[in-house]
C-alpha atoms as a PDB file:
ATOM      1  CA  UNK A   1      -4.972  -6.585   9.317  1.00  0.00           C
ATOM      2  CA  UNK A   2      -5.174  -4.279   6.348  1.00  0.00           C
ATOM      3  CA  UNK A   3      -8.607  -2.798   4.756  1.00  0.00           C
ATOM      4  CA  UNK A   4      -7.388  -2.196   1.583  1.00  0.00           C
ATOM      5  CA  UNK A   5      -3.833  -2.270  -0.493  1.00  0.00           C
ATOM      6  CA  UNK A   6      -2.934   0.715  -3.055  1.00  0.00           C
ATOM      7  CA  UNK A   7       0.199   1.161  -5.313  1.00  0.00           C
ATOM      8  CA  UNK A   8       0.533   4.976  -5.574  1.00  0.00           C
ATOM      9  CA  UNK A   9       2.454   6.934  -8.089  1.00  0.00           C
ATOM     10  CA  UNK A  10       4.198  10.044  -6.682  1.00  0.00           C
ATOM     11  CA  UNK A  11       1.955  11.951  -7.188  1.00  0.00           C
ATOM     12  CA  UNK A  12      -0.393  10.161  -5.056  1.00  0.00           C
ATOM     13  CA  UNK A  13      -2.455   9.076  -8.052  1.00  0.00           C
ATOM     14  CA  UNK A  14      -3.977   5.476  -7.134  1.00  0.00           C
ATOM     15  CA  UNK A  15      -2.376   3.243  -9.759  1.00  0.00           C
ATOM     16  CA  UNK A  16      -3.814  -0.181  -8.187  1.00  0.00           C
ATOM     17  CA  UNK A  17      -5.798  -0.727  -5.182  1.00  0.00           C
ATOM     18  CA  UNK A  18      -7.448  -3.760  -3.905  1.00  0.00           C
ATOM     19  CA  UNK A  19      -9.859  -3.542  -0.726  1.00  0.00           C
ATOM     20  CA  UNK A  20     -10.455  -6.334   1.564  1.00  0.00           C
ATOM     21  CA  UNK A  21     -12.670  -5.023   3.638  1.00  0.00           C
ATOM     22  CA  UNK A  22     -15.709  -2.637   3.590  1.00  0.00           C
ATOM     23  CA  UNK A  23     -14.718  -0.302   6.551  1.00  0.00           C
ATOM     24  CA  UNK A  24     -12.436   2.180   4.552  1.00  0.00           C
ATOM     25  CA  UNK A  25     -13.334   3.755   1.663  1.00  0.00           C
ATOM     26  CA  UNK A  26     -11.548   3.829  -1.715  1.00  0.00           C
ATOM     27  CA  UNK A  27     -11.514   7.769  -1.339  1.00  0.00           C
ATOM     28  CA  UNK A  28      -9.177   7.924   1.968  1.00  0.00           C
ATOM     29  CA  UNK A  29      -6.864   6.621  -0.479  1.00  0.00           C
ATOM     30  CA  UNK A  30      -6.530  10.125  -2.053  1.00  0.00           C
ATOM     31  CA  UNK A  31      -5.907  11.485   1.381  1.00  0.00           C
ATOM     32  CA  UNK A  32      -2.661   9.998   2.047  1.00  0.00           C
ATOM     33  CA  UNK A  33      -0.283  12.482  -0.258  1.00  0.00           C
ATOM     34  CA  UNK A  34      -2.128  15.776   1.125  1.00  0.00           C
ATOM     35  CA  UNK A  35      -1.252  14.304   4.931  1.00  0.00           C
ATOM     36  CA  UNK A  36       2.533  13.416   3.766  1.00  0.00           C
ATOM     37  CA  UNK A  37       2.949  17.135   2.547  1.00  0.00           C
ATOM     38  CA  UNK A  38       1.353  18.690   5.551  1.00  0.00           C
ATOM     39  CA  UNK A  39       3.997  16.304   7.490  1.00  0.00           C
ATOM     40  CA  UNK A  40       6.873  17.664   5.546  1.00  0.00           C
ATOM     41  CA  UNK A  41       5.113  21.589   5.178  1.00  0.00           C
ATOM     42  CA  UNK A  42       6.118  21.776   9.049  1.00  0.00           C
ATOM     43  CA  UNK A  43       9.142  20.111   9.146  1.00  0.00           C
ATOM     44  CA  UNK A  44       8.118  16.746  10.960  1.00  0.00           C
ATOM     45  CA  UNK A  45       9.304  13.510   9.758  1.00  0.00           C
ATOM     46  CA  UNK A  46       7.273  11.553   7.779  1.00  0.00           C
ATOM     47  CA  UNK A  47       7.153   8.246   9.550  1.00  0.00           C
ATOM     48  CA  UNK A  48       6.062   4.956   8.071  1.00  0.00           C
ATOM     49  CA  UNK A  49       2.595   4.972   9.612  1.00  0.00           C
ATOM     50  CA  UNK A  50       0.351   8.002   9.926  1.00  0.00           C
ATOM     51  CA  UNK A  51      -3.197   8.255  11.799  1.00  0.00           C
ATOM     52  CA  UNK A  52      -5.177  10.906  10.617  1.00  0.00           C
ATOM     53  CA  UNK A  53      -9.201  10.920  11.363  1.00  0.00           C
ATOM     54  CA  UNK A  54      -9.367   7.362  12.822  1.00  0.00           C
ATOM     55  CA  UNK A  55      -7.859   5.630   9.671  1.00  0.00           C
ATOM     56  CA  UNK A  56      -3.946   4.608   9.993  1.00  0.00           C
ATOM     57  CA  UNK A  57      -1.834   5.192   7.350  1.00  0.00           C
ATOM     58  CA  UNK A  58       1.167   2.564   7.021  1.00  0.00           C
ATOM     59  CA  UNK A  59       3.099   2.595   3.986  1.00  0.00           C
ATOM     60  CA  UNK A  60       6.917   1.960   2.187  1.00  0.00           C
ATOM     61  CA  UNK A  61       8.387   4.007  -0.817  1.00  0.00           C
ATOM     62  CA  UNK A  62       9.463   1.990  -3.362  1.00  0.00           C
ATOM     63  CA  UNK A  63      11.702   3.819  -6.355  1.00  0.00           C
ATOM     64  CA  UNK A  64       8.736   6.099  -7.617  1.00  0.00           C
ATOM     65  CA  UNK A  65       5.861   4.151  -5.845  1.00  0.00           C
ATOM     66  CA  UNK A  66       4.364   4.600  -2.840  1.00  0.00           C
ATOM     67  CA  UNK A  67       3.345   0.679  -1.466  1.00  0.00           C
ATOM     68  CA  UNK A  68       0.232   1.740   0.911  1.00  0.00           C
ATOM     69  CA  UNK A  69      -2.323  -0.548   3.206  1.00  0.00           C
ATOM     70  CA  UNK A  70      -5.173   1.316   4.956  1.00  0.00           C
ATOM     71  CA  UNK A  71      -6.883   0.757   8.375  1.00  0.00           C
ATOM     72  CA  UNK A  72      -9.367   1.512  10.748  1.00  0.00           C
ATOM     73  CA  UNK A  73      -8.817  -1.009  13.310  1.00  0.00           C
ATOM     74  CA  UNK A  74      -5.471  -1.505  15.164  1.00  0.00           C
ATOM     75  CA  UNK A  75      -3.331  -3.518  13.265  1.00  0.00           C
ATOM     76  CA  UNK A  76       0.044  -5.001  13.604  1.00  0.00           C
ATOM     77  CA  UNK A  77       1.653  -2.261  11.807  1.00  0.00           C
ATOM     78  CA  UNK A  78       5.014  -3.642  12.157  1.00  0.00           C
ATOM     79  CA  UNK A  79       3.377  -6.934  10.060  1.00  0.00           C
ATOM     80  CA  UNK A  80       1.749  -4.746   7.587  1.00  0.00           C
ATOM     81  CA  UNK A  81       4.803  -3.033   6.521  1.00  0.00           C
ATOM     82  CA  UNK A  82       6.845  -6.258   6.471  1.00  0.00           C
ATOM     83  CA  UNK A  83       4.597  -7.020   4.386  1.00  0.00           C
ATOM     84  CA  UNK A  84       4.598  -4.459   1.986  1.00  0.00           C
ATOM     85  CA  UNK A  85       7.959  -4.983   2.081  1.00  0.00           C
ATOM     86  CA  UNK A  86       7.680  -8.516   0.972  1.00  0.00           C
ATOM     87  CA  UNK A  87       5.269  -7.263  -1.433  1.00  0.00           C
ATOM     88  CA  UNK A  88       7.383  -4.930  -3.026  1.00  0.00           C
ATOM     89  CA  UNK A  89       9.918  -8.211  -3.839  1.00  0.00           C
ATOM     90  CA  UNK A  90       7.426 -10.649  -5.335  1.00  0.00           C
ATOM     91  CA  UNK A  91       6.523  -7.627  -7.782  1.00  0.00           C
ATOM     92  CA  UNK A  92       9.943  -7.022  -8.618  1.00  0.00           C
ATOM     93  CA  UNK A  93      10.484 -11.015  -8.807  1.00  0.00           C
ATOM     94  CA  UNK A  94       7.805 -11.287 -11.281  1.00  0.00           C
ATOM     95  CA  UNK A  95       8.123  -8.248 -13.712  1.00  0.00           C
ATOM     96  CA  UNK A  96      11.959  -7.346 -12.882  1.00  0.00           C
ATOM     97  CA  UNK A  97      11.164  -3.852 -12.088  1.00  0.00           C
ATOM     98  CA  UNK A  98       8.539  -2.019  -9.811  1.00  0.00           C
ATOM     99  CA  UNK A  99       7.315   1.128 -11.404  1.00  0.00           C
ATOM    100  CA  UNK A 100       4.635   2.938 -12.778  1.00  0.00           C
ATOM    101  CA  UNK A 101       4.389   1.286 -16.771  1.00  0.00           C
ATOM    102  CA  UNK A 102       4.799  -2.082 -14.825  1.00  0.00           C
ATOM    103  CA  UNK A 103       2.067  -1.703 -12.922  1.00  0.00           C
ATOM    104  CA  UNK A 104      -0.096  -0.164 -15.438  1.00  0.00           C
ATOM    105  CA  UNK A 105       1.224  -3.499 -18.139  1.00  0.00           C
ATOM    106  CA  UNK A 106       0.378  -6.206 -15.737  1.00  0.00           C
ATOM    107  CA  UNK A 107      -2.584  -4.859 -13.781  1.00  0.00           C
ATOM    108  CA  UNK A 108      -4.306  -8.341 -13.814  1.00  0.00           C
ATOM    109  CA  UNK A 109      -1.733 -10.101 -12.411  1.00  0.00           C
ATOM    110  CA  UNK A 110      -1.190  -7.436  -9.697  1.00  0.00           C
ATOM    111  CA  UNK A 111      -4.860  -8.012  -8.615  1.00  0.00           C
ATOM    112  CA  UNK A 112      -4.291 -11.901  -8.985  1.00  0.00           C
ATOM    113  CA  UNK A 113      -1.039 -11.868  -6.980  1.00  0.00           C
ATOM    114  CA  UNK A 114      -2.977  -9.060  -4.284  1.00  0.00           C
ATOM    115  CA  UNK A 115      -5.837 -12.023  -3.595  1.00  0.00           C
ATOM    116  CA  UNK A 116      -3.448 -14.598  -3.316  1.00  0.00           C
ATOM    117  CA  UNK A 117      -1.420 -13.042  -0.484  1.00  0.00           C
ATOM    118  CA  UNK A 118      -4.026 -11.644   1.517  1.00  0.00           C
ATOM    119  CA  UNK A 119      -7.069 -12.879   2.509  1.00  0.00           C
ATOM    120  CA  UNK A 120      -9.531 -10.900   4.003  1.00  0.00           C
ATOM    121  CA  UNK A 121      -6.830  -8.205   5.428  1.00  0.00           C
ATOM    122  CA  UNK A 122      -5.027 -10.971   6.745  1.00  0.00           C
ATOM    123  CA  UNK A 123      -1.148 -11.104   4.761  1.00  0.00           C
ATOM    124  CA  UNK A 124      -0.861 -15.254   3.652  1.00  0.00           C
ATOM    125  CA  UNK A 125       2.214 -16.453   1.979  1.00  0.00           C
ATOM    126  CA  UNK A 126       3.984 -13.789   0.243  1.00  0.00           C
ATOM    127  CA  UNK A 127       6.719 -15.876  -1.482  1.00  0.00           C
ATOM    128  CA  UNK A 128       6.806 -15.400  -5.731  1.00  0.00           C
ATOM    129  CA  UNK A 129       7.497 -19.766  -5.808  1.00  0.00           C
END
């Protein structure tokens, strides 16, 4: 179960987020690129999820995006980041490529598309047919 979904340039500028749930705040959201450079500052690999001040991290890098779903309670993290995964492949069914000026062109279908495959941190179908 994700709290909330963000689409992060590399720069860890929020692009898109959507949260489901009110236990997370949009601000930890800004938190994530800080904790990935502190991770590679001392030489420790950067792993798909990070826990930092009772929130878990789990995220994918897509080309210049970071795909990133926020926590507080234990989740299936191996789910989550399937399903970021499967995330990442609607968006690229749907507007052919996943970066930045895509997401910034077709916002309101990101935010349609986010609602329809999760429901209340819960991933649904994530299939672009």
């Amino acid at each position: 179960m994700a709290s909330l979904i963000a689409i992060l340039d590399l720069k860890g500028k929020p692009l898109i987020q959507r949260s489901y749930r009110d236990d997370v705040p949009a601000s930890y959201v800004e938190r994530f690129l800080p904790l990935v450079l502190d991770l590679e500052e001392e030489g420790q690999q950067v792993t798909p999820c990070i826990s930092a001040q009772g929130i878990n991290y789990m995220h994918i890098r897509h080309s210049n995006l970071y795909l990133l779903a926020l926590s507080k309670r234990n989740s299936n993290a191996a789910e989550i980041i399937l399903f970021l995964h499967r995330l990442s492949q609607v968006l690229v069914e749907y507007f052919k490529e996943l970066e930045e000026e895509s997401i910034r062109d077709n916002f309101v279908i990101i935010y349609e598309l986010l609602d329809e495959v999760m429901d209340f941190g819960y991933p649904q179908t994530t299939e672009s047919k």
